[in-house]
C-alpha atoms as a PDB file:
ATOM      1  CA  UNK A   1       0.806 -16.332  -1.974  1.00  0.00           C
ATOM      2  CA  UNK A   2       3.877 -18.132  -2.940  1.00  0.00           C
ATOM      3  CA  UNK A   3       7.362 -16.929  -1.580  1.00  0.00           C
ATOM      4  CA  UNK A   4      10.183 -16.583  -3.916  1.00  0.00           C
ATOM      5  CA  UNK A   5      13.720 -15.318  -3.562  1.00  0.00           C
ATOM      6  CA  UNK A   6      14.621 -11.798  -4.827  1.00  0.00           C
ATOM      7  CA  UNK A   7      14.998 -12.168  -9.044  1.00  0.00           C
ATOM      8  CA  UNK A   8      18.191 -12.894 -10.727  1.00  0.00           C
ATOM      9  CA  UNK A   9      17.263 -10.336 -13.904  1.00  0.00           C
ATOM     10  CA  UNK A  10      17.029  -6.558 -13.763  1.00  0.00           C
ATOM     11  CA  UNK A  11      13.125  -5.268 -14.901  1.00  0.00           C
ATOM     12  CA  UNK A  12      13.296  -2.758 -18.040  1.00  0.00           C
ATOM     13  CA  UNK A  13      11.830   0.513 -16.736  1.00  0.00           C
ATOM     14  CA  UNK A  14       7.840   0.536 -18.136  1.00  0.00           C
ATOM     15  CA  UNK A  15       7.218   2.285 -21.713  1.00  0.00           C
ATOM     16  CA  UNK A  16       4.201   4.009 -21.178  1.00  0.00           C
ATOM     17  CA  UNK A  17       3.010   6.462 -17.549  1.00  0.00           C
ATOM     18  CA  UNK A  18       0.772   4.893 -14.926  1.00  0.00           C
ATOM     19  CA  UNK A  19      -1.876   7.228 -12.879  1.00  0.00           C
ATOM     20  CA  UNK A  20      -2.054   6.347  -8.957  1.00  0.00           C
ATOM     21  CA  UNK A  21      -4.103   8.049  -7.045  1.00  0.00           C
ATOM     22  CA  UNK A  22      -4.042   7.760  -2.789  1.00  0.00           C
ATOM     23  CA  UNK A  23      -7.440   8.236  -1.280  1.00  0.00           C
ATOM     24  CA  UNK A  24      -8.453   9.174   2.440  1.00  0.00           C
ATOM     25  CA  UNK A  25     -11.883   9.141   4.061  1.00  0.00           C
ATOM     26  CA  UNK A  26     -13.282   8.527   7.705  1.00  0.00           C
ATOM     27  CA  UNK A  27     -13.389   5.150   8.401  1.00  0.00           C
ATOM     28  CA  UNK A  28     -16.692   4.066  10.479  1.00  0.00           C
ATOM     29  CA  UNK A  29     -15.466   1.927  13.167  1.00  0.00           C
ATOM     30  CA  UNK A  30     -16.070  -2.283  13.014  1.00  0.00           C
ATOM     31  CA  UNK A  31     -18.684  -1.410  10.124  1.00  0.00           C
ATOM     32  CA  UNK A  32     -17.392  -3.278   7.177  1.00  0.00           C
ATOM     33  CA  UNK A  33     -20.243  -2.787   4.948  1.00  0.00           C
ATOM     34  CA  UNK A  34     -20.252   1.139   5.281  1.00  0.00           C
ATOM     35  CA  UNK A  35     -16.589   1.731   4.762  1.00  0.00           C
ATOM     36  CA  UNK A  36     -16.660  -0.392   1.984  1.00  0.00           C
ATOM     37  CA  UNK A  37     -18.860   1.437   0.592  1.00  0.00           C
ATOM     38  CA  UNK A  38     -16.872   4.488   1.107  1.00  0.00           C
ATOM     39  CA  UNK A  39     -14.076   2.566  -0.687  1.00  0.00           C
ATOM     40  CA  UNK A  40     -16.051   1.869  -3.569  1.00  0.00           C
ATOM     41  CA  UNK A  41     -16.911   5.214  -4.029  1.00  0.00           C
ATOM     42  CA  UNK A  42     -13.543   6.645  -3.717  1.00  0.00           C
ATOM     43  CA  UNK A  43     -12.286   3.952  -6.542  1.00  0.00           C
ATOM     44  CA  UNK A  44     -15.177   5.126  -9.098  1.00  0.00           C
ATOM     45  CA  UNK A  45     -13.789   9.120  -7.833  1.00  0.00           C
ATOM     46  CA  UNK A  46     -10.319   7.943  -8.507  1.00  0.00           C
ATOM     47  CA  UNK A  47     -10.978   6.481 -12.035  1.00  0.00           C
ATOM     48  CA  UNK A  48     -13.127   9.441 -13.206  1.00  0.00           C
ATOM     49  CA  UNK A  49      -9.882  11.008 -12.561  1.00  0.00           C
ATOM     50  CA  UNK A  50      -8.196   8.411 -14.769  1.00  0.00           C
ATOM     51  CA  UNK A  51      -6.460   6.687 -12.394  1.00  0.00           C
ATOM     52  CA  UNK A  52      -5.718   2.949 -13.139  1.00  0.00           C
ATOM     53  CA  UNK A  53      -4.259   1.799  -9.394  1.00  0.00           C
ATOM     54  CA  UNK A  54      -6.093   3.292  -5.845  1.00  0.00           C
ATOM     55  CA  UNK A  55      -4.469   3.145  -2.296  1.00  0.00           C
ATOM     56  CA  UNK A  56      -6.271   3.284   0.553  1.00  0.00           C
ATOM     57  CA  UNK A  57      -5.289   3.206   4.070  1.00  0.00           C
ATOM     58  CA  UNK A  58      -4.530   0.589   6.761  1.00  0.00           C
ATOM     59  CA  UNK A  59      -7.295  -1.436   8.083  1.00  0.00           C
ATOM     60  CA  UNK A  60      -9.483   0.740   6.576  1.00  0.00           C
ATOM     61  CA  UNK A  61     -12.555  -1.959   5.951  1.00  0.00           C
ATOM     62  CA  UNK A  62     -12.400  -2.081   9.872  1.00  0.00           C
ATOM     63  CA  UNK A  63     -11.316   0.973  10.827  1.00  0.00           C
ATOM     64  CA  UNK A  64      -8.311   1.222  13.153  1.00  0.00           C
ATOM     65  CA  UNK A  65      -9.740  -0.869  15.693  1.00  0.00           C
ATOM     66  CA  UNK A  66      -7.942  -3.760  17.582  1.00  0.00           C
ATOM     67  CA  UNK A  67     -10.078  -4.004  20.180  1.00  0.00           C
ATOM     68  CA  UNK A  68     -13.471  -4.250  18.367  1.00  0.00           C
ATOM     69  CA  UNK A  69     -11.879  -6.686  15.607  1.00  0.00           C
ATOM     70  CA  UNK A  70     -10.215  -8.834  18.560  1.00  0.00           C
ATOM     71  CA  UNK A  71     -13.728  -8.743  19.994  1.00  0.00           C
ATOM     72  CA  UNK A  72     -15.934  -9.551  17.420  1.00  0.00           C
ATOM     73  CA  UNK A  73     -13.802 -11.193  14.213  1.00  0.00           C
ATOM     74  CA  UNK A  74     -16.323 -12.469  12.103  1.00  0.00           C
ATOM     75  CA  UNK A  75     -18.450  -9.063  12.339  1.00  0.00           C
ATOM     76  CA  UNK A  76     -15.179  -6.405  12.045  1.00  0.00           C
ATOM     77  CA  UNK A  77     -12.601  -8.418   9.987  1.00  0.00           C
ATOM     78  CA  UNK A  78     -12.823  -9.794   6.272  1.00  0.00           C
ATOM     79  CA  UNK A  79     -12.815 -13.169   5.614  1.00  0.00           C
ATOM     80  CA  UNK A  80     -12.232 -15.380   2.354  1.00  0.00           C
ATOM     81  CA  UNK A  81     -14.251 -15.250  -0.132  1.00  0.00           C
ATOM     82  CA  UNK A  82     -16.889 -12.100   2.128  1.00  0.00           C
ATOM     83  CA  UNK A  83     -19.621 -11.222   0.782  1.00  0.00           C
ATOM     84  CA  UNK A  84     -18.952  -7.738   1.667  1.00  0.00           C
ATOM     85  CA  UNK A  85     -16.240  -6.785  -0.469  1.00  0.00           C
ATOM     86  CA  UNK A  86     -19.432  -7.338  -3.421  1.00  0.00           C
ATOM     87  CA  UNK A  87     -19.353  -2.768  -4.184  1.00  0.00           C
ATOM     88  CA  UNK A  88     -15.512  -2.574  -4.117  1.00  0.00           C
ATOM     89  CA  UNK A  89     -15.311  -5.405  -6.897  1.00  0.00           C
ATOM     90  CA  UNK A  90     -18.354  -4.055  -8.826  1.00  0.00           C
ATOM     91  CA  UNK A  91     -16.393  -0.536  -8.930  1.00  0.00           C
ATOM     92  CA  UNK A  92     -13.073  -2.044  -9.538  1.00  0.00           C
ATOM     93  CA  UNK A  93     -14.634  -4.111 -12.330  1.00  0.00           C
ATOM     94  CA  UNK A  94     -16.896  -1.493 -13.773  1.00  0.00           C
ATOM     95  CA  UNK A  95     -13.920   1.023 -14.184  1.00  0.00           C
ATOM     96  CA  UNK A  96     -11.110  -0.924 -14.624  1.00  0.00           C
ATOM     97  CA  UNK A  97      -9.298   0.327 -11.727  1.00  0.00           C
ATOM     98  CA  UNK A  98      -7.067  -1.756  -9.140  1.00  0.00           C
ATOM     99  CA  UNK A  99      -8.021  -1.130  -5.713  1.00  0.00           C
ATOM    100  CA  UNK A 100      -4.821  -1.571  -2.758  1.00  0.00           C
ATOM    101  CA  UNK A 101      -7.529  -1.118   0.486  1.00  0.00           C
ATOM    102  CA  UNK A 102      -6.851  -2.183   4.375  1.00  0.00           C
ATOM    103  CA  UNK A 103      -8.369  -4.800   6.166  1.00  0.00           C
ATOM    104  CA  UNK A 104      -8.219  -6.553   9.350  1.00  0.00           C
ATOM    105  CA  UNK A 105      -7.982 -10.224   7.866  1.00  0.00           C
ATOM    106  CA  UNK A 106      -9.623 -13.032   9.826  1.00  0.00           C
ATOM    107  CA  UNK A 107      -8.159 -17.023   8.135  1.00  0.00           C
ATOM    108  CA  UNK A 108      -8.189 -20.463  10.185  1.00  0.00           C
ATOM    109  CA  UNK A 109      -8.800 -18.314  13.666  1.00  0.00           C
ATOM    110  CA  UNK A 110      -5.352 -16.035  12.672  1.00  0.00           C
ATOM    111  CA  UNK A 111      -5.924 -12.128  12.700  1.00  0.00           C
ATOM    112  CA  UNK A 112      -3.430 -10.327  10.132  1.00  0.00           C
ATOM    113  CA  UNK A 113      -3.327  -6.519   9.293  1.00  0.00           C
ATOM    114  CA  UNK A 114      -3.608  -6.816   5.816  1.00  0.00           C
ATOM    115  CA  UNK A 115      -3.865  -5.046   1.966  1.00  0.00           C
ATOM    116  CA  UNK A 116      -6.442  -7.040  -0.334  1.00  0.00           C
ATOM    117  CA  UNK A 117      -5.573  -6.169  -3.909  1.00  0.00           C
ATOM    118  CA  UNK A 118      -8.972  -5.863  -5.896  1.00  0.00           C
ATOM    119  CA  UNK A 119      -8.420  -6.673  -9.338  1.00  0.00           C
ATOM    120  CA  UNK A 120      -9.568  -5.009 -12.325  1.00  0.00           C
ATOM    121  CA  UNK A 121     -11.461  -7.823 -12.951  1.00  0.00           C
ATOM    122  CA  UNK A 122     -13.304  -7.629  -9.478  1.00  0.00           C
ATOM    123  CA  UNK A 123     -11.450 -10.412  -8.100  1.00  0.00           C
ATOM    124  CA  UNK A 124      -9.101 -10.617  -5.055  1.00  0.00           C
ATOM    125  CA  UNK A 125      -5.990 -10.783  -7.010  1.00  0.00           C
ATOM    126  CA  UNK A 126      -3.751 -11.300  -3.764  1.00  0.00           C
ATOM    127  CA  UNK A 127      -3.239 -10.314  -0.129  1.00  0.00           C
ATOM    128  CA  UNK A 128      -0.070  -9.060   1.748  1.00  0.00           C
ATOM    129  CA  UNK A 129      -0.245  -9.079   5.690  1.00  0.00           C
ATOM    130  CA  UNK A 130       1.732  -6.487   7.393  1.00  0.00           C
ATOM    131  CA  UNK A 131       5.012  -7.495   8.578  1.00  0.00           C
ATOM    132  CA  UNK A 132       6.249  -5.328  11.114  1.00  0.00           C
ATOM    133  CA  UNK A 133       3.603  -5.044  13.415  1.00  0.00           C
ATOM    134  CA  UNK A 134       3.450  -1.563  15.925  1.00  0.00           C
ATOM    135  CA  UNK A 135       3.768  -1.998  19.595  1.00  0.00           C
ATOM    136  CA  UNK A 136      -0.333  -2.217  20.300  1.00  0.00           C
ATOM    137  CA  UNK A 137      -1.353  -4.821  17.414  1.00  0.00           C
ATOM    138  CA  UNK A 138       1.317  -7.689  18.345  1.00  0.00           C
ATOM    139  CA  UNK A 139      -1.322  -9.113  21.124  1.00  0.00           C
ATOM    140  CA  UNK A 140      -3.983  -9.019  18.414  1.00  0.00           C
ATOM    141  CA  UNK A 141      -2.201 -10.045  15.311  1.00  0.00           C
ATOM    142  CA  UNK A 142      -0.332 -12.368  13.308  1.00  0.00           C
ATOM    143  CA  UNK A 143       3.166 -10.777  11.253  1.00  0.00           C
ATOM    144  CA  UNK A 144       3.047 -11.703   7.582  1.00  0.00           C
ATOM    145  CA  UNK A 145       5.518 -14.188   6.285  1.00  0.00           C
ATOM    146  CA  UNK A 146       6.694 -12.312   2.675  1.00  0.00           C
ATOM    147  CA  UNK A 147       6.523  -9.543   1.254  1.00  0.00           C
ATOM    148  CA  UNK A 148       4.332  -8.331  -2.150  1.00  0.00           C
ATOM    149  CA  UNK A 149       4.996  -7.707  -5.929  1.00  0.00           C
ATOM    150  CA  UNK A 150       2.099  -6.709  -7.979  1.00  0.00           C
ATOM    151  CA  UNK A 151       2.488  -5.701 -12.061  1.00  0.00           C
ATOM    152  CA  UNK A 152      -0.176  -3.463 -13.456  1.00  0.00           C
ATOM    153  CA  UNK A 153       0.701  -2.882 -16.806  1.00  0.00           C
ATOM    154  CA  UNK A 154       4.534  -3.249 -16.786  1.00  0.00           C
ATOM    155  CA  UNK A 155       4.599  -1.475 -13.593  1.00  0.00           C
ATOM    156  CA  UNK A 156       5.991  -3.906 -10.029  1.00  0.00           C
ATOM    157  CA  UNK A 157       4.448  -2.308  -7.192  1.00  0.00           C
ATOM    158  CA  UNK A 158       5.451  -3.212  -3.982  1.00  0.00           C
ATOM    159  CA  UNK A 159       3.147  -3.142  -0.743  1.00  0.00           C
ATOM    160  CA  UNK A 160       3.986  -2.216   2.846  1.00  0.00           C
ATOM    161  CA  UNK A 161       1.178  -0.961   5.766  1.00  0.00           C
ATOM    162  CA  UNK A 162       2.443   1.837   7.773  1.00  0.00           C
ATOM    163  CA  UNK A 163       4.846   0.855  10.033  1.00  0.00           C
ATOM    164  CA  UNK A 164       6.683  -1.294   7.590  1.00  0.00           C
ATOM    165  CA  UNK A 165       7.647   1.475   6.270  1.00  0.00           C
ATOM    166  CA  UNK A 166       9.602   2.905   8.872  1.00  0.00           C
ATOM    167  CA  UNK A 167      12.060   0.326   8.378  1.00  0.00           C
ATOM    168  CA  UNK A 168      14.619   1.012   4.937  1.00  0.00           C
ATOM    169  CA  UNK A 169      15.121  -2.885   4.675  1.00  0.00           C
ATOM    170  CA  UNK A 170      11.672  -2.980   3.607  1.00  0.00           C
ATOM    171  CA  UNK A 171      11.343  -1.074   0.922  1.00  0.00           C
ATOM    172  CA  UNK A 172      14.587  -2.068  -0.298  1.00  0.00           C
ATOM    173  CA  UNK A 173      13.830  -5.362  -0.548  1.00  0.00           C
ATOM    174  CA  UNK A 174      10.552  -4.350  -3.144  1.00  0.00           C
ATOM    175  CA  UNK A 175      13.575  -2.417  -5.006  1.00  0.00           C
ATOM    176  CA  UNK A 176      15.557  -5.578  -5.092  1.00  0.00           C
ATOM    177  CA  UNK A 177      12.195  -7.044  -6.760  1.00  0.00           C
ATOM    178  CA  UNK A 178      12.740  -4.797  -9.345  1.00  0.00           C
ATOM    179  CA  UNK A 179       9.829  -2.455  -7.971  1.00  0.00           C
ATOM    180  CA  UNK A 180       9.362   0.789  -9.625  1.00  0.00           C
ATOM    181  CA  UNK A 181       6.837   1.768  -6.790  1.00  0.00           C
ATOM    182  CA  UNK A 182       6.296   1.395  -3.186  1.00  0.00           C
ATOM    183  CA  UNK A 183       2.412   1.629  -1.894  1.00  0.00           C
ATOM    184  CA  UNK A 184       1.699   2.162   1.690  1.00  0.00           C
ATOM    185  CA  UNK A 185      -1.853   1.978   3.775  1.00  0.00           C
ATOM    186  CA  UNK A 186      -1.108   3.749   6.903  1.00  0.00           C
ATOM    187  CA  UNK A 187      -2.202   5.425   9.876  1.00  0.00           C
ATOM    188  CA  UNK A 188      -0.112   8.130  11.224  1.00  0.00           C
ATOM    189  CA  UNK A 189      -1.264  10.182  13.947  1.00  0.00           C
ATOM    190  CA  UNK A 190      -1.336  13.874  14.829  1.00  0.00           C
ATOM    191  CA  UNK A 191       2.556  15.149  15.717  1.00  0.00           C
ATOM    192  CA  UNK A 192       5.050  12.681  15.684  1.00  0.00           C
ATOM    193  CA  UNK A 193       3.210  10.266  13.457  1.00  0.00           C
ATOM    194  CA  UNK A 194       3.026  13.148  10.633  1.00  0.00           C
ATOM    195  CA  UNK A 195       6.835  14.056  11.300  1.00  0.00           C
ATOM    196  CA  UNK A 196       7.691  10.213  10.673  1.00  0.00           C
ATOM    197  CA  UNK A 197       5.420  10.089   7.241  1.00  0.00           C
ATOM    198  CA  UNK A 198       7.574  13.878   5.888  1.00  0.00           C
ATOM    199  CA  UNK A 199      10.622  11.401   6.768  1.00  0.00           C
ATOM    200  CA  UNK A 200      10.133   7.919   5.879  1.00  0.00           C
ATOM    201  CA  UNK A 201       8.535   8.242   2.459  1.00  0.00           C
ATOM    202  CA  UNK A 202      10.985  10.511   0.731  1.00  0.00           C
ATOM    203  CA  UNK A 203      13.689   8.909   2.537  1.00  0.00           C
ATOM    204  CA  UNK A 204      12.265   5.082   1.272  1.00  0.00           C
ATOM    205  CA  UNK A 205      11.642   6.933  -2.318  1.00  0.00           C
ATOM    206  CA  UNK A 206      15.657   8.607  -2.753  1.00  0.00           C
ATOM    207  CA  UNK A 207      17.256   5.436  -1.291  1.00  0.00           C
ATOM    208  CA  UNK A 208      15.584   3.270  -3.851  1.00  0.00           C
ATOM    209  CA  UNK A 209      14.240   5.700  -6.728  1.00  0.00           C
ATOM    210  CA  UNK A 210      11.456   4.712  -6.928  1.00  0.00           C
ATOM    211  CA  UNK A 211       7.755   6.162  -6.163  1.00  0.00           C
ATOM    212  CA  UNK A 212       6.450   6.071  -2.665  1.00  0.00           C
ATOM    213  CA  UNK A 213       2.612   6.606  -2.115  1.00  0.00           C
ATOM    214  CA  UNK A 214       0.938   6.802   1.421  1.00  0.00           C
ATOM    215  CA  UNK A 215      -2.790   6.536   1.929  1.00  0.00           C
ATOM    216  CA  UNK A 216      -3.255   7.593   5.456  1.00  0.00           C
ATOM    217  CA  UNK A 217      -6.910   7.994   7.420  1.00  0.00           C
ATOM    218  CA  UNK A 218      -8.420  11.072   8.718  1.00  0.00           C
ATOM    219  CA  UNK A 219     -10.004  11.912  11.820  1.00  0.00           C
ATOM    220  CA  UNK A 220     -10.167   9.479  14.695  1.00  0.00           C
ATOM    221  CA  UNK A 221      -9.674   5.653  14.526  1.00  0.00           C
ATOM    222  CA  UNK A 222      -9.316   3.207  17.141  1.00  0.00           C
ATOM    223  CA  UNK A 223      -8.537   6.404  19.472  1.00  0.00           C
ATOM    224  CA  UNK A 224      -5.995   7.644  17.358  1.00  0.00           C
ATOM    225  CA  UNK A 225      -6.241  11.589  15.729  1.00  0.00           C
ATOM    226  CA  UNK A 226      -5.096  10.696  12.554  1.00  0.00           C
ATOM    227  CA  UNK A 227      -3.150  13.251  10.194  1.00  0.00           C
ATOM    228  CA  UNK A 228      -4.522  12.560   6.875  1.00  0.00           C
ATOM    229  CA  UNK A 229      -1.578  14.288   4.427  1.00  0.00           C
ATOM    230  CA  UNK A 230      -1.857  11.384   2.079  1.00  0.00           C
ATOM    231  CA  UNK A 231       0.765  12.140  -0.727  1.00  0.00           C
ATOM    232  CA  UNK A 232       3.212  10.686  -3.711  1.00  0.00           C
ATOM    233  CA  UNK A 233       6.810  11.470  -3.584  1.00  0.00           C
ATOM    234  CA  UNK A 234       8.846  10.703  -6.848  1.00  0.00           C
ATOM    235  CA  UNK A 235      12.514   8.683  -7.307  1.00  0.00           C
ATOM    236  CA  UNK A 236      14.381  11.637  -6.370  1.00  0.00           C
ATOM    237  CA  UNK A 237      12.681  11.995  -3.035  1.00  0.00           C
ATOM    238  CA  UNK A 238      10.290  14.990  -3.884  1.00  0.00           C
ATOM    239  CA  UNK A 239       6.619  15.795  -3.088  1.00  0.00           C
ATOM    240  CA  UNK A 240       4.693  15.381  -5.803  1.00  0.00           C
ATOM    241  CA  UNK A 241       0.995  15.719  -4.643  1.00  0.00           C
ATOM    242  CA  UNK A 242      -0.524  16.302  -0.589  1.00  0.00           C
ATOM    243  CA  UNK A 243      -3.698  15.665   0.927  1.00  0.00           C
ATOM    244  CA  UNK A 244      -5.185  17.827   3.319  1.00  0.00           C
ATOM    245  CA  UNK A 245      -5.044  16.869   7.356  1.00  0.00           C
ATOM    246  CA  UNK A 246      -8.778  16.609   7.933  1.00  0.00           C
ATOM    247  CA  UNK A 247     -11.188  15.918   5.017  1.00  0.00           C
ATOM    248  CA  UNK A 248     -12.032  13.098   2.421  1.00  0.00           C
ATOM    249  CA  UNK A 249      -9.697  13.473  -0.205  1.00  0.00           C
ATOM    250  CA  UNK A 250      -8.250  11.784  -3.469  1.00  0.00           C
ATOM    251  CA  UNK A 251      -4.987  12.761  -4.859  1.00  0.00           C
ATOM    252  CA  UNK A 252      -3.257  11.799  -7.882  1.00  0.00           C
ATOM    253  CA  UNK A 253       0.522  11.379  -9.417  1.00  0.00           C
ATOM    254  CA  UNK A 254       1.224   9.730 -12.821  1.00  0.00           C
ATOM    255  CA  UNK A 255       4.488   7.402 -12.692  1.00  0.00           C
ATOM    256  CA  UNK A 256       6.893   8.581 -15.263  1.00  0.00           C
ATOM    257  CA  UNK A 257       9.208   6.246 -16.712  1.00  0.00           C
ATOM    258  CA  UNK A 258      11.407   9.252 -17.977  1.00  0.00           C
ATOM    259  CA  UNK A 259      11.459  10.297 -14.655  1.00  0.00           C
ATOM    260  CA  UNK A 260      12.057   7.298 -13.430  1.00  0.00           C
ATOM    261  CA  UNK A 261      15.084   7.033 -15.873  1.00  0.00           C
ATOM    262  CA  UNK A 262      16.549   9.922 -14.657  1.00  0.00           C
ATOM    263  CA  UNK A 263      16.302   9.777 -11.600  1.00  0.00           C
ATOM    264  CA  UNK A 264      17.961   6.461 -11.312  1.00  0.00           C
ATOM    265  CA  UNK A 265      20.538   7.724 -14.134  1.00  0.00           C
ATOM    266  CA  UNK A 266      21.147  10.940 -11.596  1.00  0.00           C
ATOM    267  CA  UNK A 267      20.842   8.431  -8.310  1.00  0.00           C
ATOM    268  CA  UNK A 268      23.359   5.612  -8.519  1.00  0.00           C
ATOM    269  CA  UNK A 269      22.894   4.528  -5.118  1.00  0.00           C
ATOM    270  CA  UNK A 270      20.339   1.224  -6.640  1.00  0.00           C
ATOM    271  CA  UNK A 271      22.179   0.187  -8.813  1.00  0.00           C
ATOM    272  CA  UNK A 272      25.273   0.674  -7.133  1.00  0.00           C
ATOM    273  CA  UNK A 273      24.176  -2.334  -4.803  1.00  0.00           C
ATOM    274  CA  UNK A 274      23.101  -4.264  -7.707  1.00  0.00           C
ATOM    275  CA  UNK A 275      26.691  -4.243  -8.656  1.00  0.00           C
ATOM    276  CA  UNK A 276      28.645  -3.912  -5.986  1.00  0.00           C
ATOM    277  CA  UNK A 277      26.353  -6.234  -3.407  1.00  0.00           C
ATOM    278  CA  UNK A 278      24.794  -8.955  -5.406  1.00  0.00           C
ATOM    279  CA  UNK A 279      24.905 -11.509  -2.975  1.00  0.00           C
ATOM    280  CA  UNK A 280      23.094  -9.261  -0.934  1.00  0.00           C
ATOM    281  CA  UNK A 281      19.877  -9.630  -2.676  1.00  0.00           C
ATOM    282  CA  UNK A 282      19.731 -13.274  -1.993  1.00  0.00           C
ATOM    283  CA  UNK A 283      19.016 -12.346   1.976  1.00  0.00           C
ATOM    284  CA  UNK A 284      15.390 -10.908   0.637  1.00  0.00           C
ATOM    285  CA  UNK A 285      12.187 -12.845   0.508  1.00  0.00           C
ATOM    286  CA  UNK A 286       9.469 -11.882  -1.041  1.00  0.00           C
ATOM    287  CA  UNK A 287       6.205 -13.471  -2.065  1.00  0.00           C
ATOM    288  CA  UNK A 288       2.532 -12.838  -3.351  1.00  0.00           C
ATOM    289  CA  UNK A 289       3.696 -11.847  -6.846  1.00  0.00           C
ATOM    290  CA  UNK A 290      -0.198 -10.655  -8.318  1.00  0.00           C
ATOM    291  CA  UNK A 291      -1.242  -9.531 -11.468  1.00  0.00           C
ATOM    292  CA  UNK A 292      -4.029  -7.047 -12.889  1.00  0.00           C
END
């Protein structure tokens, strides 16, 4: 990943709609090989439903398991170039689909929380490691340096992991990348972790206007009752599409760029800071700019 500073041009809204779809499943705990395969099923599920980009939740490869990937690295985390990813690339290849899926991340004896972008091409396109990292994973794991642009078809996506996305500086600085989309792999929990998701994520998409898109996990995970409720909110802060709390699920939203335009047209608040604040955009780093 290379880091860059925030651009000095404004990106031209996309000409043509983009179908996302956020995808949930159990995750089987330190077994790489199975949830992978899981993951590679829910891509193929996803594209049958014409969807050209997939999200899938935090650490999800792993499950939600510090312990066990602190433990045993080699066994629960991915590494460069693992073997293991082999059915998520075949799928992502075979149906020209981009896959956003969780991993623990294990690189020169460093453990990140990370989001491996699986080309449509099969190949690992790029990587972003989480960057605010929740109370319980800062003993295990490694914050990432920069943030994550990817374009998929005239589309800039930017990534966060859960509890990145509790924090509005974050997704505001993939809006200052000219994102038209914010993609989150999370885990939020039963009660207050489901209240925080029904905030954050319409809150992230109305500041901004742009999409926001949470993939969260169901059931339990590293000894956490997850809340499933995966969803898409639009520009102007609305649901658009909710999984249910407690089975395997794939939802879908296409990204409009007429609804994109007018919801930035009917929200100034953007491009009120482009104007008003542009020396603020030269505080934001981002890096990891990929390409599908």
């Amino acid at each position: 990943m290379t880091a860059r500073t925030a651009p000095s041009r404004t990106y031209p809204i996309p000409s043509s709609p983009l179908r996302v779809a956020a995808a949930q499943a159990q995750a089987v705990a330190g077994d790489v090989e199975a949830n992978t395969a899981t993951a590679a099923a829910l891509v193929r599920e996803a594209a049958g439903a014409g969807a050209r980009v997939v999200v899938l939740p935090e650490k999800f490869l792993s499950g939600y398991e510090p312990d066990l990937v602190r433990a045993e690295p080699l066994r629960c985390a991915v590494q460069p170039d693992d073997p293991r990813l082999a059915p998520l690339a075949d799928a992502c290849r075979e149906t020209a689909t981009v896959a956003v899926v969780g991993a623990a991340f294990h690189e020169a004896g460093e453990l990140y929380v990370s989001a491996l972008v699986i080309g449509a091409d099969g190949t690992l396109v790029t990587r972003y490691d989480k960057q605010y990292l929740f109370k319980t994973e800062r003993e295990v794991y490694r914050p990432g340096a920069a943030g994550c642009t990817l374009d998929v078809d005239g589309w800039r996506l930017g990534l966060g992991i859960c509890y990145d996305s509790g924090f509005p500086e974050h997704a505001r600085a993939a809006a200052l990348d000219g994102c038209h989309a914010y993609l989150v792999g999370a885990l939020f929990s039963v009660g207050n972790g489901h209240h925080e998701s029904r905030t954050w994520f319409p809150a992230r998409a109305l500041d901004n206007t742009v999409y926001t898109v949470l993939a969260n996990h169901i059931g339990t995970t590293g000894g956490w009752n997850t809340c499933g409720g995966s969803g898409i909110w639009g520009p102007d802060g609305h649901l658009l599409t909710e999984a249910a709390a407690d089975r395997p699920e794939v939802v879908f939203a296409d990204l409009d760029p007429v609804a994109l335009t007018a919801a930035r047209a009917a929200e100034g608040m953007l491009g009120d800071l482009h104007r008003v604040l542009p020396a603020e955009r030269a505080r934001y780093a981002l890096g990891g700019a990929g390409r599908s």
